[in-house]
Protein backbone atom coordinates (compact mmCIF):
# COMPACT_ATOMS: atom_id res chain seq x y z
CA UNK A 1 24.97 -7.13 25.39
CA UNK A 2 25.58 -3.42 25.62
CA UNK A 3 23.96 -0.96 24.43
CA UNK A 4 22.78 -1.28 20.88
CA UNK A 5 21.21 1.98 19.10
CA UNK A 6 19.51 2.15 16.06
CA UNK A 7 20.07 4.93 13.74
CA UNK A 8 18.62 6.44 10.62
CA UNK A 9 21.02 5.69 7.60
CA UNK A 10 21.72 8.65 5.72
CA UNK A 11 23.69 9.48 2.12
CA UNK A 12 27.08 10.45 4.23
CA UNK A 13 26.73 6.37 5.34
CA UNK A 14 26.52 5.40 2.26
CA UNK A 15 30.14 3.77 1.77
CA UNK A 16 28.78 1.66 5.59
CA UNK A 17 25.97 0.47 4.15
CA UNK A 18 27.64 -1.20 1.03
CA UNK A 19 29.82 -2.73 2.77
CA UNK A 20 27.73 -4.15 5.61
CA UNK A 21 24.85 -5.02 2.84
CA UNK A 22 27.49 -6.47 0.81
CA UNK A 23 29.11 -8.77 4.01
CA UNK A 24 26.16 -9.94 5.25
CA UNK A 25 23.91 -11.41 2.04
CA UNK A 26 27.43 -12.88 1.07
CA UNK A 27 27.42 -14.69 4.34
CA UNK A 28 23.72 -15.16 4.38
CA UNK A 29 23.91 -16.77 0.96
CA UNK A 30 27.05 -17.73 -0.78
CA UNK A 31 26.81 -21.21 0.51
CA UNK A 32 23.37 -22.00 -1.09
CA UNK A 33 24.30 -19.92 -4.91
CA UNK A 34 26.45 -19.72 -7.35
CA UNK A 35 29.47 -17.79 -6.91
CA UNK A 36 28.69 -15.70 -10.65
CA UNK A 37 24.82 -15.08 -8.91
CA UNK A 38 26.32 -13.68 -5.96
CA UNK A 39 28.82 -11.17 -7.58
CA UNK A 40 25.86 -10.10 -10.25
CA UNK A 41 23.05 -9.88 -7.29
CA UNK A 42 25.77 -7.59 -4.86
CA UNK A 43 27.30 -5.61 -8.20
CA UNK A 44 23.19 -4.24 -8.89
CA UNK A 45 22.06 -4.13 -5.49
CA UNK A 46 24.88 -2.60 -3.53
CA UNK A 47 26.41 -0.36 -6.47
CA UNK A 48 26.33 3.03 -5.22
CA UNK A 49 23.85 4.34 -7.52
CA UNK A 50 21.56 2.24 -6.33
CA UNK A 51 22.09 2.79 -2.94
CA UNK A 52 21.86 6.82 -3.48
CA UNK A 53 18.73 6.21 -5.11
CA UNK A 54 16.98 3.87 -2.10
CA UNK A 55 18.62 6.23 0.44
CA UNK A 56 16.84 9.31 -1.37
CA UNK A 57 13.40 7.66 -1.89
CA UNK A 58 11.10 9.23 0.40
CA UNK A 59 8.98 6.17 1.03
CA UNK A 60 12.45 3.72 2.29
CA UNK A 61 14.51 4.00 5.20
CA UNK A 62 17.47 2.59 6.08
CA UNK A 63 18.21 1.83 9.93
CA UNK A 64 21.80 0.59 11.31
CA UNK A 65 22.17 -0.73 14.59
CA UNK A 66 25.19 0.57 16.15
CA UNK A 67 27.37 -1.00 18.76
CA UNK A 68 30.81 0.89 19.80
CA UNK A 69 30.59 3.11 17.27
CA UNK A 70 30.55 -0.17 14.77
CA UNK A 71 27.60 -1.00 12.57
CA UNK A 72 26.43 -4.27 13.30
CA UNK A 73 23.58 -5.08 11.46
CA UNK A 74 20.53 -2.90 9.31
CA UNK A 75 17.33 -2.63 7.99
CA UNK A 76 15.51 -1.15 5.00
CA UNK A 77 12.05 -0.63 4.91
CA UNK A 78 9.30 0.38 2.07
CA UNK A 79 5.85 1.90 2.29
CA UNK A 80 3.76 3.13 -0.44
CA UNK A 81 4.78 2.94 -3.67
CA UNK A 82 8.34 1.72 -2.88
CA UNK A 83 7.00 -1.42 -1.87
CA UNK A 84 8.06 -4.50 -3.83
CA UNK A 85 5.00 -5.47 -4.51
CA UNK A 86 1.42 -5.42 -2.62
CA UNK A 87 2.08 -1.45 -2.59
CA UNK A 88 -0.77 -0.67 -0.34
CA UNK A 89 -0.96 2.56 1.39
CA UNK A 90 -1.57 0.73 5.00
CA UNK A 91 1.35 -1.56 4.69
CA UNK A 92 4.81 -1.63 5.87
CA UNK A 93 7.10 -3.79 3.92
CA UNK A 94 10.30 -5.09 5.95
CA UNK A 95 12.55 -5.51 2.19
CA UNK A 96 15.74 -6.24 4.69
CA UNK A 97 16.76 -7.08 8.43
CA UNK A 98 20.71 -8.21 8.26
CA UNK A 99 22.85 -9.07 10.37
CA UNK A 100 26.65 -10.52 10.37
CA UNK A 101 26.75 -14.25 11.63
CA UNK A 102 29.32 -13.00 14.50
CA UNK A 103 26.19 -10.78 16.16
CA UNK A 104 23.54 -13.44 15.70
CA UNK A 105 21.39 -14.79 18.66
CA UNK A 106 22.59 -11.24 20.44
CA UNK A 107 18.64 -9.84 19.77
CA UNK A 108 20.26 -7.30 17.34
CA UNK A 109 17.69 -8.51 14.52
CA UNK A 110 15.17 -8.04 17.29
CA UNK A 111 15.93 -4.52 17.29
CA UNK A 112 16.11 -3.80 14.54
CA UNK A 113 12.47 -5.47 14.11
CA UNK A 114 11.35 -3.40 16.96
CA UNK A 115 12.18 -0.57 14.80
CA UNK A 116 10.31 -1.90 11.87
CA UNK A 117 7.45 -1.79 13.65
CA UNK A 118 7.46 1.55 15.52
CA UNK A 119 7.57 2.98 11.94
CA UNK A 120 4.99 1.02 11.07
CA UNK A 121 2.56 2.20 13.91
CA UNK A 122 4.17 6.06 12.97
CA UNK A 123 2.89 5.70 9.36
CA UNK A 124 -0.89 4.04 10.43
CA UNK A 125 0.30 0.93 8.87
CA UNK A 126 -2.26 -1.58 9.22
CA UNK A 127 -0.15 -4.71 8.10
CA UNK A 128 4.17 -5.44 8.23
CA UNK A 129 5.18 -7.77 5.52
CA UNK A 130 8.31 -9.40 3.81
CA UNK A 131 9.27 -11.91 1.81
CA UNK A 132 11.78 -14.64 2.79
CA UNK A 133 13.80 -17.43 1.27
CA UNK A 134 11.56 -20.72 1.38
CA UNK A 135 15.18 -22.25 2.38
CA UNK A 136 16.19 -19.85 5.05
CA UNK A 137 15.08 -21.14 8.18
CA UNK A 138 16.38 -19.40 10.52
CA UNK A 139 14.58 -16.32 9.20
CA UNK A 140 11.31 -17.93 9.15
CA UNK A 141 11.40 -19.04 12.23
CA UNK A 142 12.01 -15.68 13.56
CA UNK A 143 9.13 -14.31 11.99
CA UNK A 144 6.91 -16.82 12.79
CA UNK A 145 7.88 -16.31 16.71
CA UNK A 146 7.16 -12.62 16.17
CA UNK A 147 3.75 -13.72 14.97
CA UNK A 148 3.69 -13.27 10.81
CA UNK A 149 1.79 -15.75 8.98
CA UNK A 150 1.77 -16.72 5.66
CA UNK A 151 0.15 -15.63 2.72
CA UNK A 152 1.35 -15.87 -0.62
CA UNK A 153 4.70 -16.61 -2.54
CA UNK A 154 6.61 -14.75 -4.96
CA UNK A 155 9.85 -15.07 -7.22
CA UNK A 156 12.96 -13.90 -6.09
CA UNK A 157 15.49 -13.28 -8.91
CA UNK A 158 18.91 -13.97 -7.38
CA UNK A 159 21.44 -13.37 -10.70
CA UNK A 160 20.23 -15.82 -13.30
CA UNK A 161 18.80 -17.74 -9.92
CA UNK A 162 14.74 -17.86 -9.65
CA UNK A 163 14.07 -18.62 -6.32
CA UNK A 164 11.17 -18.77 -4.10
CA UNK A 165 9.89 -16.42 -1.52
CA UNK A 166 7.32 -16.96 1.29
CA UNK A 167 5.39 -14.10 2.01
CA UNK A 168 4.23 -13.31 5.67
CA UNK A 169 2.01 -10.63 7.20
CA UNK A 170 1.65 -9.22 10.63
CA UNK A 171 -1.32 -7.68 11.55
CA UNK A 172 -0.46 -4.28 13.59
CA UNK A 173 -2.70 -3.42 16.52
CA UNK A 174 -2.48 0.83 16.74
CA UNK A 175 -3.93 1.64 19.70
C-alpha cells in the first residue's frame, strides 16, 4: 500500500472526524444493535460539541491516517484524567482505533497502533490499555497478536444497550 501518514487531528478537522467516526462504528456495529441504539450512541458521541470538547482536552489526541489526501481510518487516545476509567498517571488508554471495512487487512490499524504506542513511550507510560467488545473478534484478535492480555471487564453503554467490554493491558518496555 502507499504511503500512509498519520496526523494529529485538530479543531479545523473537526467536520472529518464526524464523519469518519460516524462511518466506521456504523459499519463496525449496526449489524449486531439496534438501529434506535445506533442513532442515540452516534447523535452523543459524534455531535460536534462533543467532539470540540475531546479535541480541546489536553490529555486526548486524535490521530488520522491519511492516504491521498483521504482520511482512512483514526485514533483517539486518553492519559491522565481523561481516561475512561483506571485513570492512572503511567497509563495510556487506546479509547479508539477505526477503520472503514474497505481499508481493512491493509495494516492501517497497525499504524495507527504504532502511533498509540510512540505516545505512550513519549508520555513514560508504563501500561497501553482499551476496552473491546467481548463479541468483536476481529479486534481481539488483533490485540492479542500485538501482545495485550486480559484483565478485567467493564460495561459498555451502547444507547439503552449494556454491553460487555474486555479489558487488555500491554506492558510498555521504555528503554
Amino acid at each position: 500500500m502507499k504511503n500512509i501518514t498519520v496526523q494529529k487531528v485538530t479543531l479545523n478537522n473537526i467536520k472529518q472526524l464526524q464523519e469518519i467516526g460516524r462511518k466506521t462504528f456504523y459499519e463496525t456495529f449496526a449489524g449486531s444493535n439496534t438501529e434506535e441504539d445506533m442513532q442515540k450512541y452516534l447523535d452523543e458521541s459524534f455531535a460536534e460539541t462533543k467532539l470540540t470538547e475531546e479535541l480541546t482536552d489536553p490529555n486526548s489526541e486524535f490521530y488520522f491516517a491519511i492516504l491521498d489526501d483521504n482520511v482512512i481510518g483514526y485514533l483517539k487516545v486518553n492519559f491522565g484524567q481523561s481516561q475512561t476509567e483506571l485513570k492512572n498517571d503511567k497509563a495510556l488508554e487506546i479509547e479508539r482505533i477505526y477503520v472503514p471495512k474497505e481499508f481493512h487487512g491493509k495494516k492501517v490499524g497497525q499504524i495507527l497502533y504504532d502511533k498509540a504506542l510512540q505516545v505512550a513511550r513519549q508520555k513514560n507510560a508504563d501500561y497501553v490499555w482499551l476496552g473491546v467488545w467481548e463479541e468483536n473478534p476481529r479486534a481481539i484478535s488483533f490485540y492479542k497478536k500485538n501482545g495485550f492480555v486480559e484483565f478485567d471487564k467493564h460495561i459498555f453503554k451502547l444507547g439503552n444497550d449494556e454491553q460487555t467490554d474486555i479489558m487488555m493491558k500491554l506492558k510498555i518496555n521504555n528503554n
